[in-house]
Structures are given as structure tokens and as C-alpha cells.
C-alpha atoms as a PDB file:
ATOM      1  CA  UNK A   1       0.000   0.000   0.000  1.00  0.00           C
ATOM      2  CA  UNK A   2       1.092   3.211  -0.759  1.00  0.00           C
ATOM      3  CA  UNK A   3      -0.039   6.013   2.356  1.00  0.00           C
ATOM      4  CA  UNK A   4       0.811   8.739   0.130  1.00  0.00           C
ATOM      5  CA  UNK A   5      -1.549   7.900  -2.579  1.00  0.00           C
ATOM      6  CA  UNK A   6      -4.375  10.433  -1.240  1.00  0.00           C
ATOM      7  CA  UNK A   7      -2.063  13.090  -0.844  1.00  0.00           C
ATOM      8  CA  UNK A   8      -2.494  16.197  -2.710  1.00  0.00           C
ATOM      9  CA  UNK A   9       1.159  16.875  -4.577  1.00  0.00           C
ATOM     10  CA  UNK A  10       1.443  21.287  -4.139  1.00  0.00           C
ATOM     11  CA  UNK A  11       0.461  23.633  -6.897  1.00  0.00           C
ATOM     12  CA  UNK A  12       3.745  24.752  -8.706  1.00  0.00           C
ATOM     13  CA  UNK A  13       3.185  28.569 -10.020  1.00  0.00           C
ATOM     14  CA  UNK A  14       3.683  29.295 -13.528  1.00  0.00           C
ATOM     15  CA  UNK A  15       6.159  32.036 -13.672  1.00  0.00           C
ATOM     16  CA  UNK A  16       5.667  35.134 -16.218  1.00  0.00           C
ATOM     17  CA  UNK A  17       7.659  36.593 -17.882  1.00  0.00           C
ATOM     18  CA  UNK A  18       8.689  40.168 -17.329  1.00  0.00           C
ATOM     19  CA  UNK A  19       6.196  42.972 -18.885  1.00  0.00           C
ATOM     20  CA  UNK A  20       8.699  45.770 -21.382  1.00  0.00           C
ATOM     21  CA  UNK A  21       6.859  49.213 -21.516  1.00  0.00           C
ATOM     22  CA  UNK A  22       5.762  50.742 -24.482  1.00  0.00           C
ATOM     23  CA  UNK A  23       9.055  53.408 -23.824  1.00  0.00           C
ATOM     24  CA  UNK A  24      11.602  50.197 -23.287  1.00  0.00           C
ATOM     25  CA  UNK A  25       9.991  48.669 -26.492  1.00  0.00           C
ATOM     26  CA  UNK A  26      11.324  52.213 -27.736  1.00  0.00           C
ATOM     27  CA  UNK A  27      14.577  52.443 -26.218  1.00  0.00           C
ATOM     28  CA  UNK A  28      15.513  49.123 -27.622  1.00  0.00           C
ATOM     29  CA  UNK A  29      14.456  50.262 -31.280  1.00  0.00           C
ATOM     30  CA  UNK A  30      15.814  52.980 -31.291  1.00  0.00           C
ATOM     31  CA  UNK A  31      19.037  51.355 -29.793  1.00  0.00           C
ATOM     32  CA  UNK A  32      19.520  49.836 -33.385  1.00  0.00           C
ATOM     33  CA  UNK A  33      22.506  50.849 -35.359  1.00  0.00           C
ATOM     34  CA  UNK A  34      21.487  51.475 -39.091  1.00  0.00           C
ATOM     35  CA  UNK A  35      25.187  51.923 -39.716  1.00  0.00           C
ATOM     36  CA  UNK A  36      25.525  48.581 -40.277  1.00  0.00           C
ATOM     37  CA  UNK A  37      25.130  45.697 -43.442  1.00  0.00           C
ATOM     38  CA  UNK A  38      22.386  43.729 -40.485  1.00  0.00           C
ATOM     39  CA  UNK A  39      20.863  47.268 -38.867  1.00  0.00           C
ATOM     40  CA  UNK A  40      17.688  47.180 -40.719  1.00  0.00           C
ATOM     41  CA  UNK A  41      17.372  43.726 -40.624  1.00  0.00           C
ATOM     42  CA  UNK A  42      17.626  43.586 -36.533  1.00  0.00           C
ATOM     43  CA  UNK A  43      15.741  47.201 -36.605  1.00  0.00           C
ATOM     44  CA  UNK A  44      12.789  45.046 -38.220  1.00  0.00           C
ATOM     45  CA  UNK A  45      13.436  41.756 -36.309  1.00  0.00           C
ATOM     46  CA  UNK A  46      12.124  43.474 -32.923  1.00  0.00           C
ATOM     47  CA  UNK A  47       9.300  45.770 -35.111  1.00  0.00           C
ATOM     48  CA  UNK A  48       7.984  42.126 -36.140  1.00  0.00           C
ATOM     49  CA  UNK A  49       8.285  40.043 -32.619  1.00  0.00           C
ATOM     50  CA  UNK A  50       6.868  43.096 -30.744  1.00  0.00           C
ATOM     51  CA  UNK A  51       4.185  44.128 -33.741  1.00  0.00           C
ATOM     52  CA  UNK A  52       2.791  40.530 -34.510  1.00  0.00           C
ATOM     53  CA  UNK A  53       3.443  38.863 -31.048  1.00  0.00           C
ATOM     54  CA  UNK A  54       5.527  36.278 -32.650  1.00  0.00           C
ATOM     55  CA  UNK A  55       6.939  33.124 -31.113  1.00  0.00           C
ATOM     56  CA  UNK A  56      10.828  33.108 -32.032  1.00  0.00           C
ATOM     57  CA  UNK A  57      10.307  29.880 -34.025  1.00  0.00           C
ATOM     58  CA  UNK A  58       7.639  31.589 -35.593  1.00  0.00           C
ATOM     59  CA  UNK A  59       9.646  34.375 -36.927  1.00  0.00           C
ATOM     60  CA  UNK A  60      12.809  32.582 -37.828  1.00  0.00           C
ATOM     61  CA  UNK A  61      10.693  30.435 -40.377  1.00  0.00           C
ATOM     62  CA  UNK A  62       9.031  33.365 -41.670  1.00  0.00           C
ATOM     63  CA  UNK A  63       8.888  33.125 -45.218  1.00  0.00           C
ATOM     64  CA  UNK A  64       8.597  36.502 -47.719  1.00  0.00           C
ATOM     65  CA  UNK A  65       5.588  34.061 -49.569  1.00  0.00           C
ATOM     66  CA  UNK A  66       3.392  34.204 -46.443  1.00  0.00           C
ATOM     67  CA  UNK A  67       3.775  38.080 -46.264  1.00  0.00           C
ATOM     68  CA  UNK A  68       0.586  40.065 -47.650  1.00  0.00           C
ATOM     69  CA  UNK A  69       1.815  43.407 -46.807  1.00  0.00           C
ATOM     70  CA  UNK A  70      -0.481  45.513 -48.764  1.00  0.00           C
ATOM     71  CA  UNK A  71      -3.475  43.626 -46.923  1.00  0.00           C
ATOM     72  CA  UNK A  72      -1.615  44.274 -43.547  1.00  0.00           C
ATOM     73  CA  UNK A  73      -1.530  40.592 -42.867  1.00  0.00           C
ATOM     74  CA  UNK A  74       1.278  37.654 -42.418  1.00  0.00           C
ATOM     75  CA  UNK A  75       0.520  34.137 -42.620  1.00  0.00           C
ATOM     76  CA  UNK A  76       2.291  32.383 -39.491  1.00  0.00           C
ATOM     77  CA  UNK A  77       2.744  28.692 -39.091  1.00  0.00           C
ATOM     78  CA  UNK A  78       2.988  27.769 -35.496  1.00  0.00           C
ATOM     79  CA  UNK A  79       2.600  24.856 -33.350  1.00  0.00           C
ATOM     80  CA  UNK A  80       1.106  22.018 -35.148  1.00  0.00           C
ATOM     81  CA  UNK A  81       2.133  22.910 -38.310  1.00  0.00           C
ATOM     82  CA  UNK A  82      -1.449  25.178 -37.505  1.00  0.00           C
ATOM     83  CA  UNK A  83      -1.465  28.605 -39.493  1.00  0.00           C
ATOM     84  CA  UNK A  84      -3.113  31.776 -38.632  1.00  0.00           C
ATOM     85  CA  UNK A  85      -3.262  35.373 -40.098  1.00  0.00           C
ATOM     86  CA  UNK A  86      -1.824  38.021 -38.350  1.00  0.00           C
ATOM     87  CA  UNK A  87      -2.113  41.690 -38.887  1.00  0.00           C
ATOM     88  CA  UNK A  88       1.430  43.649 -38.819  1.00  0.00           C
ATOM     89  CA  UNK A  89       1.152  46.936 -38.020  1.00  0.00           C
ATOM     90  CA  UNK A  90       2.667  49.972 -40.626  1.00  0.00           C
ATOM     91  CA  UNK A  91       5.774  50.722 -38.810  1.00  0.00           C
ATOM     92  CA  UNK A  92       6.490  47.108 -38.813  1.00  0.00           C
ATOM     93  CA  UNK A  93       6.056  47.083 -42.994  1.00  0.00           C
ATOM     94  CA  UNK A  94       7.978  50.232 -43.178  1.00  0.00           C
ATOM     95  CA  UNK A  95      11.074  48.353 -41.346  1.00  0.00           C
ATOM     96  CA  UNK A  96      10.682  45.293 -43.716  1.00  0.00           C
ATOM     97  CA  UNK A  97      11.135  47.150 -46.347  1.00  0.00           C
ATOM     98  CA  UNK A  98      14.280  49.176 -45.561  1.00  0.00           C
ATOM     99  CA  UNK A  99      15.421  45.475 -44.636  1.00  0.00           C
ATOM    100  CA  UNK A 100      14.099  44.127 -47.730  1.00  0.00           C
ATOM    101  CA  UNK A 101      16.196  46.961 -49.670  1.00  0.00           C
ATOM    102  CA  UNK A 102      19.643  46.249 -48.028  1.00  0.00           C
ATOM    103  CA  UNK A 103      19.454  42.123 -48.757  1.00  0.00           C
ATOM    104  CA  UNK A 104      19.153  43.043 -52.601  1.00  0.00           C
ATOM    105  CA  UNK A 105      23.039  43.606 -51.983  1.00  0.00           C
ATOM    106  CA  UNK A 106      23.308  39.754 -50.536  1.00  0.00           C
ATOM    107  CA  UNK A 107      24.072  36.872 -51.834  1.00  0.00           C
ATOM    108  CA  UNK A 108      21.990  34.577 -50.457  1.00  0.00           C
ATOM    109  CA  UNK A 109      21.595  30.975 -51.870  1.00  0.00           C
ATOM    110  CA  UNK A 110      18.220  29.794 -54.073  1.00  0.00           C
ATOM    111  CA  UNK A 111      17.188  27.231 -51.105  1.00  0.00           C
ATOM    112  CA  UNK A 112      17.035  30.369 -48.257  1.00  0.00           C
ATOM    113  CA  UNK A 113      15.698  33.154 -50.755  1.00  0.00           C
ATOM    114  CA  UNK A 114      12.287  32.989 -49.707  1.00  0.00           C
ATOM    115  CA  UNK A 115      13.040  33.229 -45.624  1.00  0.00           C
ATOM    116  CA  UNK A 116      12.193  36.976 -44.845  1.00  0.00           C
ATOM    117  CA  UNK A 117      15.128  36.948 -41.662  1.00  0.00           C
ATOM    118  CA  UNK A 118      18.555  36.034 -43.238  1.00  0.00           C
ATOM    119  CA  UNK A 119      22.041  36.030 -41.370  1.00  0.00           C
ATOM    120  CA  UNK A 120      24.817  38.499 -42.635  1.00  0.00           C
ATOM    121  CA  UNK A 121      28.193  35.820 -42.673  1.00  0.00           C
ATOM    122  CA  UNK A 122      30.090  33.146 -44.153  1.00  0.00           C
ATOM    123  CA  UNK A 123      27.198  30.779 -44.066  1.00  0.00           C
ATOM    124  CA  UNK A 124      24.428  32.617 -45.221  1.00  0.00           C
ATOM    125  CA  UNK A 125      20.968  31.007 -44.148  1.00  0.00           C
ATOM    126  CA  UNK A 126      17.912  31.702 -41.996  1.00  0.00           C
ATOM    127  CA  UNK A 127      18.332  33.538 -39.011  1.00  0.00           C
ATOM    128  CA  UNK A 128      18.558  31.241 -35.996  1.00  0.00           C
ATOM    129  CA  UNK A 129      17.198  31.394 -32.406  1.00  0.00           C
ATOM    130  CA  UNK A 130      20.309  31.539 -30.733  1.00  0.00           C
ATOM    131  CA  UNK A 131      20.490  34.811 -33.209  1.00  0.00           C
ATOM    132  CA  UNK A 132      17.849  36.672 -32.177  1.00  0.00           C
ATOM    133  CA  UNK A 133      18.457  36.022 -28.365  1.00  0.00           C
ATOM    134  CA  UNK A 134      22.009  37.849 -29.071  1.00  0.00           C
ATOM    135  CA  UNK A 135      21.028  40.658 -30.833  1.00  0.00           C
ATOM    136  CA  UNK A 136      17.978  41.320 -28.135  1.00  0.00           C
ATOM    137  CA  UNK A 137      20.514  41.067 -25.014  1.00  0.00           C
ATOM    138  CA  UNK A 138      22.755  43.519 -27.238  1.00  0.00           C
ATOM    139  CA  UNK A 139      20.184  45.663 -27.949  1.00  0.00           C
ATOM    140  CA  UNK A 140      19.014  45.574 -24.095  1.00  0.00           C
ATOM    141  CA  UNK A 141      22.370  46.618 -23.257  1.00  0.00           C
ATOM    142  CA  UNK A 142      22.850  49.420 -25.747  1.00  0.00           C
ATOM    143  CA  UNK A 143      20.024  50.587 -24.226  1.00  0.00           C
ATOM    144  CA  UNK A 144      20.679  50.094 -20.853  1.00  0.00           C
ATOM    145  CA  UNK A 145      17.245  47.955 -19.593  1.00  0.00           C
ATOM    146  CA  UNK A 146      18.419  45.460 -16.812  1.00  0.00           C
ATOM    147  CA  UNK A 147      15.360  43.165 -16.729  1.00  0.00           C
ATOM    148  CA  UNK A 148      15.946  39.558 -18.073  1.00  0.00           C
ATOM    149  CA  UNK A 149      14.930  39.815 -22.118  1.00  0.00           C
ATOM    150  CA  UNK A 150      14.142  37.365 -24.495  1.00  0.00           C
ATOM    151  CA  UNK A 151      12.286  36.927 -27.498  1.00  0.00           C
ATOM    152  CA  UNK A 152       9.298  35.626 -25.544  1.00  0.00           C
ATOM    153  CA  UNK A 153       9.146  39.050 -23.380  1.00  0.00           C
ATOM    154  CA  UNK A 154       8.573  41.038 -26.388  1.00  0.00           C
ATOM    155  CA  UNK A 155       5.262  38.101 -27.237  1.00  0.00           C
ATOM    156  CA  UNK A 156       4.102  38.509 -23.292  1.00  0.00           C
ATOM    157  CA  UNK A 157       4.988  42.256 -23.947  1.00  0.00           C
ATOM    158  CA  UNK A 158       2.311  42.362 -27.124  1.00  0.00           C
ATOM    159  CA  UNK A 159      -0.103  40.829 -25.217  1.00  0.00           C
ATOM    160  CA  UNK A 160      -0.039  42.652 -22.297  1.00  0.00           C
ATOM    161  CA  UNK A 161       0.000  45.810 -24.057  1.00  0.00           C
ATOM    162  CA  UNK A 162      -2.961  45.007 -26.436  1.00  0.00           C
ATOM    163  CA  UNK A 163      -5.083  43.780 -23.082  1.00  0.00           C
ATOM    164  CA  UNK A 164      -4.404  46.756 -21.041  1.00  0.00           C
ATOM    165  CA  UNK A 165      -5.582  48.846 -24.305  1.00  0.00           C
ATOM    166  CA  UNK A 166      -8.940  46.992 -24.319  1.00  0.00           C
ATOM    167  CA  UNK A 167      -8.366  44.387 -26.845  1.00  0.00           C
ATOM    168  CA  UNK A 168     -10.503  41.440 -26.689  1.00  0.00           C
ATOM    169  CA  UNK A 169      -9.119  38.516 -24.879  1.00  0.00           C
ATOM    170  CA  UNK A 170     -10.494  36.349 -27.864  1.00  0.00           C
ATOM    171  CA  UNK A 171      -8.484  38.262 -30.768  1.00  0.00           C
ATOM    172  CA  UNK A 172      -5.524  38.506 -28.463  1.00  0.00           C
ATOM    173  CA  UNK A 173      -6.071  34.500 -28.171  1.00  0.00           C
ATOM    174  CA  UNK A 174      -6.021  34.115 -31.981  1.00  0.00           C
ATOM    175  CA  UNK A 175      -3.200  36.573 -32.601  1.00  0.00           C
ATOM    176  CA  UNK A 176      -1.167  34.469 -30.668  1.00  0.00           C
ATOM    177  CA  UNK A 177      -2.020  31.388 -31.765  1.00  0.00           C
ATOM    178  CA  UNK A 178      -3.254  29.855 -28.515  1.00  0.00           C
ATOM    179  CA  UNK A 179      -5.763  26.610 -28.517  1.00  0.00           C
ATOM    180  CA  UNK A 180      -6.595  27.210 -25.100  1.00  0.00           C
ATOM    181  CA  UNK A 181      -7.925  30.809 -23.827  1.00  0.00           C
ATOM    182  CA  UNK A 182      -6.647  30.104 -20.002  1.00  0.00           C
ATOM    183  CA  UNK A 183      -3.276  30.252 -21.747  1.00  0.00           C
ATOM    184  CA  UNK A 184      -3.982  33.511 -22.829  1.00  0.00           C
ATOM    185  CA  UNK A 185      -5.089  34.646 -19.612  1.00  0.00           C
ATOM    186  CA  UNK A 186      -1.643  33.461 -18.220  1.00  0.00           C
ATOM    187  CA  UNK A 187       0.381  35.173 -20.518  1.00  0.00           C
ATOM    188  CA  UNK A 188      -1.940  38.653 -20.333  1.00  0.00           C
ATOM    189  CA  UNK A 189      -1.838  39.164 -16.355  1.00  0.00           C
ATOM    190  CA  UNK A 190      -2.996  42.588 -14.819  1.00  0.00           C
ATOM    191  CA  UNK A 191      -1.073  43.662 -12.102  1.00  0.00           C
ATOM    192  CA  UNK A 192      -2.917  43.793  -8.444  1.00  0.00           C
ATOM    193  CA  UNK A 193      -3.039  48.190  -8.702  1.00  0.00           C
ATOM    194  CA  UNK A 194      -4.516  47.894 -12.419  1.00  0.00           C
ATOM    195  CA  UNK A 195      -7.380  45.376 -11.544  1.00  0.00           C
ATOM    196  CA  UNK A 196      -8.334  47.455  -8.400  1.00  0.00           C
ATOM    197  CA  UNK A 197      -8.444  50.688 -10.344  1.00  0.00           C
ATOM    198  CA  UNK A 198     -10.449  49.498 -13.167  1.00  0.00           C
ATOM    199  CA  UNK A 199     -13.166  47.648 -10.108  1.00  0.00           C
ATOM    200  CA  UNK A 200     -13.643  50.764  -8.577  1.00  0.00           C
ATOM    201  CA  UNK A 201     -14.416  52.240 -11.625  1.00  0.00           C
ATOM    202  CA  UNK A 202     -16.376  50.148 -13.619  1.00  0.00           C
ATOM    203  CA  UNK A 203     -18.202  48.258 -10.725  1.00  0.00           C
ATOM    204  CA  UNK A 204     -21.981  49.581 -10.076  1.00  0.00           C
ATOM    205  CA  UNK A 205     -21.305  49.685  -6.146  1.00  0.00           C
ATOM    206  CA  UNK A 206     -18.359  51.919  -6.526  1.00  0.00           C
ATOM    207  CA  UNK A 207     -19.890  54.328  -9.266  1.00  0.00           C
ATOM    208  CA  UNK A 208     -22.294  57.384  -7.803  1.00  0.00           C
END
């Protein structure tokens, strides 16, 4: 017999990531050197995480066919091989295609062509995760921000920032690609001082 059987094992908490502010989303942009052959390319790498809420798997496999820029929509395959349109936002297109005019000057090879992030070195290929974590924690330290970045703080940044504009948690949900709404809800926390400010406004026993 086992006497621990009935035991309830204890709830683990799911730890968040860090929340950027719409000014450290800035400071981080505008950290960007355009001096350089990869500036517009990493200028438009955070426009495109940040803009579209992207997974960094998502946006390494990004391919220039599944771009519909005049529409204002990408086509993102994410887990599951599942797909999903996602609107990009005009400052976002307006980085792309600064990008897009620099890489006419590459030589990329016929089998990468179509991948919309490229690296700039000996092996020329898709842009790798490893990648974009080092030129976010460069970035971050260019513009001196001390929390703990990663690709997946600019997603829970997205979020965040969409919910706390009034966004509906359902389009937020399909934006990200999420089967399950209580994910969403994990990702797209309010803090305790938000929630209590927007019950004593909204709630019909604290209105006169």
C-alpha cells in the first residue's frame, strides 16, 4: 500500500515573464545601429516580434511568400504545423522594407531566398534562435534595460500591451495562436493596482 496515494502533490506557479513598456519597447528600437550591413534587418526583427506577437520559431521560419503586406496581414505557421493570419502593423512594414532593400546587396543561396530573416556571414541562411536572443541582449544593453529579455518578453509584452488597451481577450487568443484561452489569460496578467483601479471604476457599487 502506498499512504501517500491520497495526498495532494502542491500547486507549482507558472512564472511570467517580465512585462517591457511601451518606452523600453522604444529604447531598444531605437538602440539599433542602421550603420551597419544587419541594422535594418535587426531594426525590423524586434518591429515584427513586438508588432505581430511572434513566437521566435515563428519568426525565424518566416517566409517573404506568407507576407501580404499591402493587406496588412502575415501568414504564421505555429505549433502544429497550424497557421493563422496576423495583422502587422505599418511601422512594422515600413522596417521590412528598408530590410528588404539592403538584402538586394546579398548573396543569399536559391534554397534560403524565400526566408524573410537572413544572417549576414560566411554561411548565409535563416536567421537562428540563438540569433535573435544575441542581438535582443545587445540591444538591451545598448540601451541600458536590466530586466531579463528574451524573445518571448517582447510576445508577453504584445499581449499585455494590447489587453491593457482593451483588446478582446479572444483576438488577443487568436493573434497568438493559442488553442486554449486560459493560456492567454496566463500570458496577459494585470497587475494587483490595475485590476483594483479598473473595479472601482467600472463596478456599479463603486460608481455614484
Amino acid at each position: 500500500a502506498d499512504p501517500t496515494e491520497l495526498l495532494e502533490s502542491p500547486k507549482i506557479g507558472r512564472h511570467l515573464p517580465e512585462v517591457l513598456s511601451v518606452d523600453e519597447i522604444d529604447m531598444i528600437v531605437n538602440s539599433v545601429r542602421l550603420d551597419t550591413n544587419e541594422g535594418h534587418r535587426n531594426k525590423a526583427t524586434i518591429e515584427v516580434l513586438y508588432g505581430c506577437g511572434l513566437r521566435v520559431s515563428e519568426l525565424t521560419n518566416l517566409k517573404i511568400s506568407d507576407l501580404y503586406l499591402d493587406e496588412g496581414f502575415i501568414k504564421v505557421t505555429g505549433k502544429g504545423s497550424k497557421e493563422r493570419l496576423v495583422p502587422i502593423s505599418p511601422k512594422a512594414v515600413k522596417e521590412l522594407n528598408l530590410y528588404f532593400s539592403d538584402r538586394q546587396q546579398w548573396n543569399i543561396p536559391p534554397e534560403y531566398r524565400d526566408y524573410v530573416f537572413i544572417t549576414v556571414n560566411r554561411h548565409t541562411k535563416n536567421i537562428g534562435r540563438i540569433m535573435v536572443f544575441h542581438i535582443i541582449k545587445k540591444l538591451c544593453e545598448v540601451a541600458g534595460i536590466k530586466k531579463n529579455v528574451s524573445p518571448h518578453t517582447l510576445r508577453h509584452s504584445f499581449a499585455t500591451h494590447l489587453l491593457e488597451g482593451g483588446a478582446n481577450l479572444r483576438a488577443i487568443q487568436a493573434m497568438l495562436g493559442h488553442e486554449s484561452i486560459v493560456t492567454t489569460e496566463l500570458y496577459t496578467h494585470l497587475d494587483n493596482s490595475r485590476l483594483r483601479e479598473e473595479i472601482l471604476l467600472h463596478h456599479p457599487r463603486n460608481m455614484k
